[in-house]
C-alpha atoms as a PDB file:
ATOM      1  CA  UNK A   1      95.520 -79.922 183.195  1.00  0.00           C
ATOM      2  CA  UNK A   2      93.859 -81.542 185.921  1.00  0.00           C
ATOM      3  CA  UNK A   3      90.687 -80.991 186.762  1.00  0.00           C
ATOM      4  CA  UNK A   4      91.163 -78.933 189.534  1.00  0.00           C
ATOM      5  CA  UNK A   5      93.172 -76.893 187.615  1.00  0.00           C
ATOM      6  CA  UNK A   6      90.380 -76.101 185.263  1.00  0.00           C
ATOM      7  CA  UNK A   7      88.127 -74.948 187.861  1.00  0.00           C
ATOM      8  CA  UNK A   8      90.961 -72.771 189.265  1.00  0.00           C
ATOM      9  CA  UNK A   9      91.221 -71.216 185.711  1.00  0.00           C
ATOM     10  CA  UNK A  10      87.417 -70.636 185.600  1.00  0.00           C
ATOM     11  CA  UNK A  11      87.650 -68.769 188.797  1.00  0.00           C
ATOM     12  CA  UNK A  12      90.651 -66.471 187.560  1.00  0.00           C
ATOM     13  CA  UNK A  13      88.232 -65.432 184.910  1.00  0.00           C
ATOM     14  CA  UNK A  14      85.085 -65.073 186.764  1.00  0.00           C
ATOM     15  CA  UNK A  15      87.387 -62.871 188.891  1.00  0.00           C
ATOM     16  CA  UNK A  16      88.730 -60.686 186.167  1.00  0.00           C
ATOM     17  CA  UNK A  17      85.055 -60.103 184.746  1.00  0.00           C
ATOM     18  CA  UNK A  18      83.899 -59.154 188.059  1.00  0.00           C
ATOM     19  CA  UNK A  19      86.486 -56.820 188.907  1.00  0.00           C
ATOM     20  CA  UNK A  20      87.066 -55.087 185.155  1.00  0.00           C
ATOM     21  CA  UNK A  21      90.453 -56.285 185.266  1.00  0.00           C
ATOM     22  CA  UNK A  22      91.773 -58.178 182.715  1.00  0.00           C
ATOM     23  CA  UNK A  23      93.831 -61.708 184.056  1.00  0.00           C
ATOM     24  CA  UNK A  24      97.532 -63.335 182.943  1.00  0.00           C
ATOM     25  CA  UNK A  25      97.032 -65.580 179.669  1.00  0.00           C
ATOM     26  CA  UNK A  26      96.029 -68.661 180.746  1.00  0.00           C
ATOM     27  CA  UNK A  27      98.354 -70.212 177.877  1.00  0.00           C
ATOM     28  CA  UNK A  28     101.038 -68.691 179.767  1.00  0.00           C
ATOM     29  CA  UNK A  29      99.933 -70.105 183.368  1.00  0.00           C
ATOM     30  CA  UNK A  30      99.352 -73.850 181.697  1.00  0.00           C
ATOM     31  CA  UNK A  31     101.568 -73.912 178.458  1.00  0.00           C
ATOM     32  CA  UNK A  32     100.770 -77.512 178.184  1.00  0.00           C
ATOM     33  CA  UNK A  33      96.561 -76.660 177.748  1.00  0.00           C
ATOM     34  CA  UNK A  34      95.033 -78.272 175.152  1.00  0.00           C
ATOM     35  CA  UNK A  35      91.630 -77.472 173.218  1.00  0.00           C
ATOM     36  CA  UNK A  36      90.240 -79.894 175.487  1.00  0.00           C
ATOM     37  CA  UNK A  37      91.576 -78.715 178.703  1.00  0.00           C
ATOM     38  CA  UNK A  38      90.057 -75.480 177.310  1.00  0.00           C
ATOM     39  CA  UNK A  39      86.259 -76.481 176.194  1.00  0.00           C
ATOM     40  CA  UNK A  40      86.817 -77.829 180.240  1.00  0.00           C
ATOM     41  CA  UNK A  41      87.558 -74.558 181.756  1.00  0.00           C
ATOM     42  CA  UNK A  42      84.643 -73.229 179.428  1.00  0.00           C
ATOM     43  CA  UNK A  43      82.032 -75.288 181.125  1.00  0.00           C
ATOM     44  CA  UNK A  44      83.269 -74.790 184.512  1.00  0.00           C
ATOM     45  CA  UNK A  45      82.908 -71.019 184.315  1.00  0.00           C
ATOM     46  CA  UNK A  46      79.273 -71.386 182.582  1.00  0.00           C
ATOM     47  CA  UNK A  47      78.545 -73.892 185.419  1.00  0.00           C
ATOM     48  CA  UNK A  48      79.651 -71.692 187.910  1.00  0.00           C
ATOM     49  CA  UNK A  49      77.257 -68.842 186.324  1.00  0.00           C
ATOM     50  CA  UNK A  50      74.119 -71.355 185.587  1.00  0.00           C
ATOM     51  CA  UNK A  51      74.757 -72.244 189.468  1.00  0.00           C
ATOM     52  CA  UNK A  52      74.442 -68.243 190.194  1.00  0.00           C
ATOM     53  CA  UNK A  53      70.986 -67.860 188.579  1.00  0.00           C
ATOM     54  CA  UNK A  54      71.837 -67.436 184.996  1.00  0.00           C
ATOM     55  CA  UNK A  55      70.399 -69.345 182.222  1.00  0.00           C
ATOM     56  CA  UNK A  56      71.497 -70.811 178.782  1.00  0.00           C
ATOM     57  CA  UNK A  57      69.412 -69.273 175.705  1.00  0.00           C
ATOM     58  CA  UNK A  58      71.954 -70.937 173.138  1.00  0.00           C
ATOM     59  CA  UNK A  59      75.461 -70.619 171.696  1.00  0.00           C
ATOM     60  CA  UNK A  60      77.992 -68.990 169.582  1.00  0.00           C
ATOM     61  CA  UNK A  61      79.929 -69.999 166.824  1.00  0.00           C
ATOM     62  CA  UNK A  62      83.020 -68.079 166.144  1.00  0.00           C
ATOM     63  CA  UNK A  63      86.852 -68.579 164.067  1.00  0.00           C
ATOM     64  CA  UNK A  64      84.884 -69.359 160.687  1.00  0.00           C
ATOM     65  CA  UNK A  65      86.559 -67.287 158.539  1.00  0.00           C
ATOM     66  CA  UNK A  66      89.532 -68.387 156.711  1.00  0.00           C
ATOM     67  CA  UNK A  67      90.997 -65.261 157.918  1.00  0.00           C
ATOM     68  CA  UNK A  68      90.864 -65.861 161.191  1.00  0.00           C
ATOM     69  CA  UNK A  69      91.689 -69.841 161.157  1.00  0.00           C
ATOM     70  CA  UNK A  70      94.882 -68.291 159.492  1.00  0.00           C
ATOM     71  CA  UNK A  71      95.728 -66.248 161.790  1.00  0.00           C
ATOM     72  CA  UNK A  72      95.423 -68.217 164.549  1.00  0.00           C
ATOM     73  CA  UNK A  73      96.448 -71.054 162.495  1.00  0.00           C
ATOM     74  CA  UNK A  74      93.765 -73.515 163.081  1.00  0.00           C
ATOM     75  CA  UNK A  75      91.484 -75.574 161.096  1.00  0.00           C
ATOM     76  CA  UNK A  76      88.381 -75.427 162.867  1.00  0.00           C
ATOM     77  CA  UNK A  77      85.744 -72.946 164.193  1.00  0.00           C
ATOM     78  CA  UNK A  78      85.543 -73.045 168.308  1.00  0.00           C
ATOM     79  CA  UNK A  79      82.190 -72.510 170.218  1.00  0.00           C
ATOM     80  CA  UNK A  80      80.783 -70.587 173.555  1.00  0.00           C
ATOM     81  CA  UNK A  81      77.915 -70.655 175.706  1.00  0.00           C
ATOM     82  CA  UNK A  82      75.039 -67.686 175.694  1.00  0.00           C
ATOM     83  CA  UNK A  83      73.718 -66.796 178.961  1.00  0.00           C
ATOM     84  CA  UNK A  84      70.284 -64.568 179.127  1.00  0.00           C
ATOM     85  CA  UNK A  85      71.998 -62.114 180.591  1.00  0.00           C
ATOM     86  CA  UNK A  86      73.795 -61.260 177.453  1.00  0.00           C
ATOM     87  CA  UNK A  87      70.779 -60.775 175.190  1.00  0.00           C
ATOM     88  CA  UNK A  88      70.126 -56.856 174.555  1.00  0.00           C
ATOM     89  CA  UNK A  89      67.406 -55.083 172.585  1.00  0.00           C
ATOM     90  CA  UNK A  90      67.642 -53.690 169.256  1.00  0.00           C
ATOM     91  CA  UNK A  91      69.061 -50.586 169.537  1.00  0.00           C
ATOM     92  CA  UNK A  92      69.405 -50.262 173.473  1.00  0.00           C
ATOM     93  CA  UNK A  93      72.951 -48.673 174.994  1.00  0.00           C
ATOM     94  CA  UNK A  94      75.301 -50.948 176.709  1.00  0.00           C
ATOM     95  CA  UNK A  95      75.771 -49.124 180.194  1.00  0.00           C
ATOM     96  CA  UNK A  96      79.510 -47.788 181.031  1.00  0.00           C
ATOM     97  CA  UNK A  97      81.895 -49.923 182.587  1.00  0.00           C
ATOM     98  CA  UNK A  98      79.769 -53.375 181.523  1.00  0.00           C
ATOM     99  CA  UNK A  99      82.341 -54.850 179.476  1.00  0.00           C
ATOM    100  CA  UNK A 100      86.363 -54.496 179.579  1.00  0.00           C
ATOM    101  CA  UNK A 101      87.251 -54.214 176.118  1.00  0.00           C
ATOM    102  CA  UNK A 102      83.676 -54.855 174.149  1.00  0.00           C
ATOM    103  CA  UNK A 103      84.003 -55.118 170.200  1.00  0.00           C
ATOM    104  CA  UNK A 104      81.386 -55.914 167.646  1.00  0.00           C
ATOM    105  CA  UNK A 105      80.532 -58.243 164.800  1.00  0.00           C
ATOM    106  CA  UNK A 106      77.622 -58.994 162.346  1.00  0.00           C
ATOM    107  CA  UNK A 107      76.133 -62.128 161.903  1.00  0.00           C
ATOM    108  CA  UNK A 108      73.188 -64.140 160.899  1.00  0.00           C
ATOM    109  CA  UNK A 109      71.494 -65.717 163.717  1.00  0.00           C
ATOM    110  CA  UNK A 110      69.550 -68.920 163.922  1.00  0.00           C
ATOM    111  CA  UNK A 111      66.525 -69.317 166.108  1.00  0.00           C
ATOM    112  CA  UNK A 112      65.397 -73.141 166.631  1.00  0.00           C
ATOM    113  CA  UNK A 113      62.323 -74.393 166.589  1.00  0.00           C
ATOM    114  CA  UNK A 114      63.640 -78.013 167.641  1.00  0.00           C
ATOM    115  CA  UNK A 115      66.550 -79.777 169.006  1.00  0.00           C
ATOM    116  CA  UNK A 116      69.250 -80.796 166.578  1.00  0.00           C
ATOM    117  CA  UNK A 117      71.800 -83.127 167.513  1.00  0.00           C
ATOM    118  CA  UNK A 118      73.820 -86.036 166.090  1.00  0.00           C
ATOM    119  CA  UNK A 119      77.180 -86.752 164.677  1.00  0.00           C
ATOM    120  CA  UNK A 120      75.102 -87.956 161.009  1.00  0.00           C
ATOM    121  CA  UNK A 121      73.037 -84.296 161.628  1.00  0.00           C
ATOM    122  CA  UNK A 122      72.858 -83.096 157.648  1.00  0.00           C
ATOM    123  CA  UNK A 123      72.310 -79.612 156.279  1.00  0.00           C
ATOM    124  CA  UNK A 124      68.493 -80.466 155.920  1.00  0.00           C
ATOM    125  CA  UNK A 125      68.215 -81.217 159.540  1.00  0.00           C
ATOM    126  CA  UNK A 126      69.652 -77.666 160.127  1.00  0.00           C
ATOM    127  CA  UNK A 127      67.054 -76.306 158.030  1.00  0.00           C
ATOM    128  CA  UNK A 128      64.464 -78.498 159.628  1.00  0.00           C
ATOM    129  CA  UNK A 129      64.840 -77.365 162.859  1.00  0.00           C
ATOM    130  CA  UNK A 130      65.412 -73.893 162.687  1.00  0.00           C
ATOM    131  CA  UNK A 131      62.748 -71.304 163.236  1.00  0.00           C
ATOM    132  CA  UNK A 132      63.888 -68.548 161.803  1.00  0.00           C
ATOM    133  CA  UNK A 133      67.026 -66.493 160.886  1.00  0.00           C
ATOM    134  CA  UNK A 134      67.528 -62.933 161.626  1.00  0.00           C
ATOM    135  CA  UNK A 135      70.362 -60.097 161.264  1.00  0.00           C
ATOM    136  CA  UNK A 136      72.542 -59.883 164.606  1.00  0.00           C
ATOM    137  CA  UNK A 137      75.196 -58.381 166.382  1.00  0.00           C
ATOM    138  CA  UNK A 138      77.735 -60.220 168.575  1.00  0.00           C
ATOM    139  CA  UNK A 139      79.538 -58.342 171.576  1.00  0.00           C
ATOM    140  CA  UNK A 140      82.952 -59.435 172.332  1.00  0.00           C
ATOM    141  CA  UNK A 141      85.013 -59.035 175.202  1.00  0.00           C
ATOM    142  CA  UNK A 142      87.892 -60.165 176.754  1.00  0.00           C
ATOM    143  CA  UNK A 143      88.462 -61.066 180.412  1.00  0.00           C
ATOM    144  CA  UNK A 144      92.019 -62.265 179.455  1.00  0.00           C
ATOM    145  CA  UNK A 145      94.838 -59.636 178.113  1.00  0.00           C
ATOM    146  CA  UNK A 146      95.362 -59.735 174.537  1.00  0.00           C
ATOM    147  CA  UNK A 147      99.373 -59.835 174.783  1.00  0.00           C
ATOM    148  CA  UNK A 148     101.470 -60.705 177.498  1.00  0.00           C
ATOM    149  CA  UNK A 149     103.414 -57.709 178.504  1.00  0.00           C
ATOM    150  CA  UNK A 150     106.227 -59.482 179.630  1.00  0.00           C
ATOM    151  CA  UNK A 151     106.730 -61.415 176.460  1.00  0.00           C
ATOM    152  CA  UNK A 152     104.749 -60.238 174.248  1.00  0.00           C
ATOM    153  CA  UNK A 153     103.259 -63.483 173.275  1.00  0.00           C
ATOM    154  CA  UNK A 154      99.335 -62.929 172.088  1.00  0.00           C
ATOM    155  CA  UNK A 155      96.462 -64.783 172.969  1.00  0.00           C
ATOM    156  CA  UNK A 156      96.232 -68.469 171.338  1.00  0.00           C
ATOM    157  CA  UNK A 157      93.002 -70.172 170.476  1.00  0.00           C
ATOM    158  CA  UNK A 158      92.748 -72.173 174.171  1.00  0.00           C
ATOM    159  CA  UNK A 159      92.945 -68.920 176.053  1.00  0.00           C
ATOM    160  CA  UNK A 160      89.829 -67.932 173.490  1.00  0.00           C
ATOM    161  CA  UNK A 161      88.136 -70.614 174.139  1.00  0.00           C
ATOM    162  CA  UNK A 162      88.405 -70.985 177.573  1.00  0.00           C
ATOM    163  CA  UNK A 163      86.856 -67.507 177.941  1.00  0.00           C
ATOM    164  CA  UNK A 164      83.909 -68.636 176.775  1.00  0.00           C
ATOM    165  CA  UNK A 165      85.228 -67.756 173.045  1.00  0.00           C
ATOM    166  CA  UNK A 166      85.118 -64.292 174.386  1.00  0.00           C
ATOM    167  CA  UNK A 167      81.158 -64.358 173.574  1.00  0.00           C
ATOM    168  CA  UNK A 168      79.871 -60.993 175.690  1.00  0.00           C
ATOM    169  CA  UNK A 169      76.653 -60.429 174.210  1.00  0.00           C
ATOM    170  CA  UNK A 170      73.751 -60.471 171.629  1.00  0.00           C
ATOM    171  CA  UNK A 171      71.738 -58.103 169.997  1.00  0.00           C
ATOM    172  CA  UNK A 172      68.244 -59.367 167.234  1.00  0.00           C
ATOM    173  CA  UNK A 173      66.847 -57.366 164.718  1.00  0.00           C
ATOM    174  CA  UNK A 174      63.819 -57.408 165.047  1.00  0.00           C
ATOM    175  CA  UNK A 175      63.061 -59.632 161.426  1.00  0.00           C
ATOM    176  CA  UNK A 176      62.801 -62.714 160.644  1.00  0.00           C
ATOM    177  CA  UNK A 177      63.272 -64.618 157.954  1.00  0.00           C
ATOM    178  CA  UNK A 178      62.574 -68.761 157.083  1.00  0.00           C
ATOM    179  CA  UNK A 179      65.172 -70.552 155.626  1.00  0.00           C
ATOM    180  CA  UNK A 180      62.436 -71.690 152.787  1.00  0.00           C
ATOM    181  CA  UNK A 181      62.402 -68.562 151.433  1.00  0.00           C
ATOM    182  CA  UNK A 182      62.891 -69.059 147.565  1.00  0.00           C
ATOM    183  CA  UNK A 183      64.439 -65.564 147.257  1.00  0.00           C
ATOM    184  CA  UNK A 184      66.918 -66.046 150.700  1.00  0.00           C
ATOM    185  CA  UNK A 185      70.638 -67.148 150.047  1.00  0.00           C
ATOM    186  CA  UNK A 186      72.488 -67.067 153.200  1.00  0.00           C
ATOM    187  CA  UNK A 187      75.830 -66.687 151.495  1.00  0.00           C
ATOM    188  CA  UNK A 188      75.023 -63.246 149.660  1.00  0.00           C
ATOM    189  CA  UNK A 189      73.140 -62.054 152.917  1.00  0.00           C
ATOM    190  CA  UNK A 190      75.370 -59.233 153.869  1.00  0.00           C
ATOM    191  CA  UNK A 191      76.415 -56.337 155.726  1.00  0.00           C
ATOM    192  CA  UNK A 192      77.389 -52.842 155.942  1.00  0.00           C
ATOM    193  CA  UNK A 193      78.119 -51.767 159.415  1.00  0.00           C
ATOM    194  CA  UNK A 194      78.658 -48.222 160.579  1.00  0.00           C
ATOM    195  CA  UNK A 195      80.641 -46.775 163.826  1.00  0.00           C
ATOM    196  CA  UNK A 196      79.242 -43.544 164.678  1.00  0.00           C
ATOM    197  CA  UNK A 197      78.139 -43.161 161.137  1.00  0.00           C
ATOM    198  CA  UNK A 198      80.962 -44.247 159.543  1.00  0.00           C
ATOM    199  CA  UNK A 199      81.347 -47.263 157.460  1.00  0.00           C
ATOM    200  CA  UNK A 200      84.115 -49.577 158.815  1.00  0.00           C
ATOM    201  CA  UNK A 201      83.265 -52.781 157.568  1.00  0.00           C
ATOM    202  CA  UNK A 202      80.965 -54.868 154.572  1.00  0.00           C
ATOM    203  CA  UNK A 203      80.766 -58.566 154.515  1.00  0.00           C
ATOM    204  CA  UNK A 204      79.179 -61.163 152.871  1.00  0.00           C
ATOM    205  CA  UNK A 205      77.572 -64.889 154.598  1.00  0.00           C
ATOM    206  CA  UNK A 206      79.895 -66.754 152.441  1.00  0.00           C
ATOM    207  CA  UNK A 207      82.084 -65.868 154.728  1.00  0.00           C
ATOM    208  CA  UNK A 208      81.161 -68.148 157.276  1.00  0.00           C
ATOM    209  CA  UNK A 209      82.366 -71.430 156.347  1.00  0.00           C
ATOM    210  CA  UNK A 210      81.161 -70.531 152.474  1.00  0.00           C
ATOM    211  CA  UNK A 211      77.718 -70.999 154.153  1.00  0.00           C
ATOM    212  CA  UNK A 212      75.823 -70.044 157.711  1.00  0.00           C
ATOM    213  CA  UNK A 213      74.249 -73.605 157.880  1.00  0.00           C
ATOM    214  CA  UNK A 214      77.225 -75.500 157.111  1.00  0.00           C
ATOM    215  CA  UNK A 215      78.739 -73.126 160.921  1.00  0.00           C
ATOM    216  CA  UNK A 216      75.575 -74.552 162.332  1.00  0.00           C
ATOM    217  CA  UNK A 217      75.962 -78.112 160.968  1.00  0.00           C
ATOM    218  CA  UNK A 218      78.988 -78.317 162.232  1.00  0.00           C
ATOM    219  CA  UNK A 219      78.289 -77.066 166.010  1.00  0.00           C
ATOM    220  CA  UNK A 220      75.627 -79.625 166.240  1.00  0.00           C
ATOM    221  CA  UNK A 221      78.036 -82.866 165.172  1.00  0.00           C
ATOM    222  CA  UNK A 222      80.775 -81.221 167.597  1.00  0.00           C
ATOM    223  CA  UNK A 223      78.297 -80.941 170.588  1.00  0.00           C
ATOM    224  CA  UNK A 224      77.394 -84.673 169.662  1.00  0.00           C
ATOM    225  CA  UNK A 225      80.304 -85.762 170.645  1.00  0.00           C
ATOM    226  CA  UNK A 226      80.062 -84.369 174.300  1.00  0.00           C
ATOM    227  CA  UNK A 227      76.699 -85.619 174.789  1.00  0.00           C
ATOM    228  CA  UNK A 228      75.198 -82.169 173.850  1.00  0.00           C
ATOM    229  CA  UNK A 229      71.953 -80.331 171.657  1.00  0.00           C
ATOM    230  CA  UNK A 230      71.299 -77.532 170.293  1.00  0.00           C
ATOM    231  CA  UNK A 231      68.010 -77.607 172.447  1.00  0.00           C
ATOM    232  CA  UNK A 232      64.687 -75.887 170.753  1.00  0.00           C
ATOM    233  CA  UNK A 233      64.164 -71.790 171.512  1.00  0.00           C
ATOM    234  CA  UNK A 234      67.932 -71.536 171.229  1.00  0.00           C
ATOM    235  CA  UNK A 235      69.708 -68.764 169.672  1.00  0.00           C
ATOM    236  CA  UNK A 236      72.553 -69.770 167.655  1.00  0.00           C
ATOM    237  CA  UNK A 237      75.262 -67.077 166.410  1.00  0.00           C
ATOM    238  CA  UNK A 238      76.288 -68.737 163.139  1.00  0.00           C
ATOM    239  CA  UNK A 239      79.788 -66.914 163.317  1.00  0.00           C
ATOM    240  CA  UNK A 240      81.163 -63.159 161.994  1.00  0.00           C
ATOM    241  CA  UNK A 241      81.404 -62.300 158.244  1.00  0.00           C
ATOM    242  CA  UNK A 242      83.411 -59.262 159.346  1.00  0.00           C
ATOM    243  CA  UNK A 243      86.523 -58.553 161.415  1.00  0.00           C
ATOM    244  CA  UNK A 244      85.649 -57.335 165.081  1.00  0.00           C
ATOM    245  CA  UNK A 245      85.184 -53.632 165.298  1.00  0.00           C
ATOM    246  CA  UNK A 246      86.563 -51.822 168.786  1.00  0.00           C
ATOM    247  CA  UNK A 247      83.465 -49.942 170.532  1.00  0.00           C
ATOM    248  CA  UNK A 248      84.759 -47.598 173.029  1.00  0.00           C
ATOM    249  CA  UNK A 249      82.714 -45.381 175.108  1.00  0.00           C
ATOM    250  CA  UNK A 250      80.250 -43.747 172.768  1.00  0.00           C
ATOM    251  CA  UNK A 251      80.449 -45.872 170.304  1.00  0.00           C
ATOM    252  CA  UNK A 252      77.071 -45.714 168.223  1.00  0.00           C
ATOM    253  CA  UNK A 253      76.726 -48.982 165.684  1.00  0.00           C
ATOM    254  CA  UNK A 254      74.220 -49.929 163.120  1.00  0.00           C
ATOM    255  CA  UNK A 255      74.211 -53.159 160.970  1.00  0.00           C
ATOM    256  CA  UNK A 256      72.749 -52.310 157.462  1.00  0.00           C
ATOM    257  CA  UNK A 257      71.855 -56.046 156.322  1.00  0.00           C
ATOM    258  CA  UNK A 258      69.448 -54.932 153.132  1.00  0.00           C
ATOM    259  CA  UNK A 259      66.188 -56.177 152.394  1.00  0.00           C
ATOM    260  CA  UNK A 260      67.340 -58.727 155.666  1.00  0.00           C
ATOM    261  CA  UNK A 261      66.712 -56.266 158.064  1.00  0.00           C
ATOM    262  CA  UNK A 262      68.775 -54.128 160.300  1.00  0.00           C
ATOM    263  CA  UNK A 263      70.228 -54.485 164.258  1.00  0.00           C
ATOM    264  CA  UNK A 264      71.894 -51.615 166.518  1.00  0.00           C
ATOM    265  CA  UNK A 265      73.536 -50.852 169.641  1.00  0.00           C
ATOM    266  CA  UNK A 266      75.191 -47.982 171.260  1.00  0.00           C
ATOM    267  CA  UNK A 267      77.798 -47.956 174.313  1.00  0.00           C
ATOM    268  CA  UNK A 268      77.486 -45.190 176.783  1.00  0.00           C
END
C-alpha cells in the first residue's frame, strides 16, 4: 500500500465510526496489505483523532491467547492506541447508539509509573515501572464488518489491526494492586464475568501469554522498534483471558476478579 492509500483507509474508518455504519473489509479493498501496511493505517486514524482534540492515555494489547493466535493463525499478539475518550467509570452505562457492535473482555491492567522502552526491556523493567495493576474491562467494537457478504470471507488480523485492534473502550476498578505483592500471582488472577446476572465466562491470567507481564514485555520491545514508549501515567490493557462477550442494548456486566477487586459497566 502506498501511503496515500493508508490515509484513504483511515478515513473509510473514521467514516464508518462516525456514521454507525460498518465499512467493506479493508483486506478485501487491498488484498496485498501487510501487518505493516496495517500498524500504518492504525496511526493515521489515531493521528487524525490526536489532530481533533483527543489524547493518548496508553495502549492495548490484544490476540494473546493461544486461542485466538489459532484462530486467526498467527504467532504474535497485535496492539492499539487508547484515546481519553474511551476511558469510562466503574460501573457507568455506555449511552445508546455509542458503539456499532460493542463486546466485552476482562483483563488486568497496568498503570505506569515510568516510561519503559527498549528492545533489551526485561520482565524486571516491567515490574519497575509499573504503578500499579488493577481489574479491567475492555470494550470492543468494530467499524469494519465481520464477514464479507459477498464472499463470505471473515475479517483477517490486518483489517483488526488497522481498526485500531478494534480497542473501543476502558473501564478500572477502582483497586489497585503492586506488583511486589508477596501474595499477587498474575497468572492465577482471574475472573468470573456475568451478563445480566448470568455467568458467561471464567478465566485465568495465564492466559495471557502464560503471564500479564510477559503481554507487556513484549509491547514495549515491539514499540522499540518504531521509535516508541510506553510513556509514564499510561494505561496498558495487558490482553483478554476470556473470549469477547456480545453486549447488546441492556446489557448489564460485572467482572468478579476475587480478592483483586471488581469492574462494571452497563449499555443502555
Amino acid at each position: 500500500m502506498t501511503p496515500d492509500q493508508h490515509q484513504a483507509a483511515a478515513r473509510t474508518l473514521l467514516q464508518a465510526e462516525r456514521t454507525g455504519s460498518q465499512c467493506a473489509l479493508l483486506s478485501r479493498s487491498y488484498p496485498d496489505m501487510t501487518l505493516e501496511d496495517a500498524y500504518a493505517v492504525q496511526q493515521a486514524l489515531v493521528h487524525q483523532k490526536l489532530s481533533e482534540g483527543r489524547r493518548k492515555i496508553g495502549w492495548k494489547i490484544g490476540l494473546t491467547s493461544r486461542a485466538m493466535q489459532q484462530a486467526l493463525n498467527i504467532t504474535t499478539p497485535d496492539s492499539g492506541v487508547l484515546l481519553d475518550d474511551m476511558l469510562f467509570e466503574n460501573g457507568a452505562v455506555v449511552p445508546s447508539g455509542r458503539f456499532i457492535q460493542p463486546r466485552v473482555e476482562a483483563e488486568i491492567a497496568f498503570v505506569m509509573k515510568a516510561p519503559l522502552a527498549g528492545v533489551d526491556c526485561t520482565r524486571e523493567d516491567v515490574i519497575n515501572a509499573t504503578d500499579y495493576v488493577a481489574p479491567a474491562l475492555e470494550i470492543l467494537d468494530t467499524r469494519i464488518l465481520r464477514q464479507d457478504p459477498e464472499t463470505g470471507q471473515a475479517r483477517i488480523i490486518t483489517d483488526t489491526v488497522s481498526d485500531n485492534a478494534a480497542n473501543a473502550g476502558v473501564v478500572l476498578g477502582a483497586e489497585r494492586h503492586t506488583l511486589g505483592e508477596t501474595t499477587l500471582d498474575l497468572r492465577w488472577t482471574g475472573a468470573i464475568v456475568r451478563r445480566n446476572g448470568t455467568v458467561e465466562e471464567t478465566g485465568l491470567g495465564a492466559g495471557v501469554l502464560d503471564d500479564p507481564v510477559t503481554s507487556v514485555l513484549w509491547l514495549a520491545q515491539r514499540l522499540a522498534e518504531y521509535g516508541q514508549t510506553i510513556e509514564a501515567g499510561d494505561i496498558v490493557l495487558s490482553g483478554s483471558f476470556i473470549r469477547p462477550i456480545e453486549c447488546p442494548s441492556g446489557a448489564d456486566i460485572f467482572a468478579d476478579f476475587g480478592p483483586f477487586g471488581s469492574v462494571s459497566i452497563q449499555f443502555a
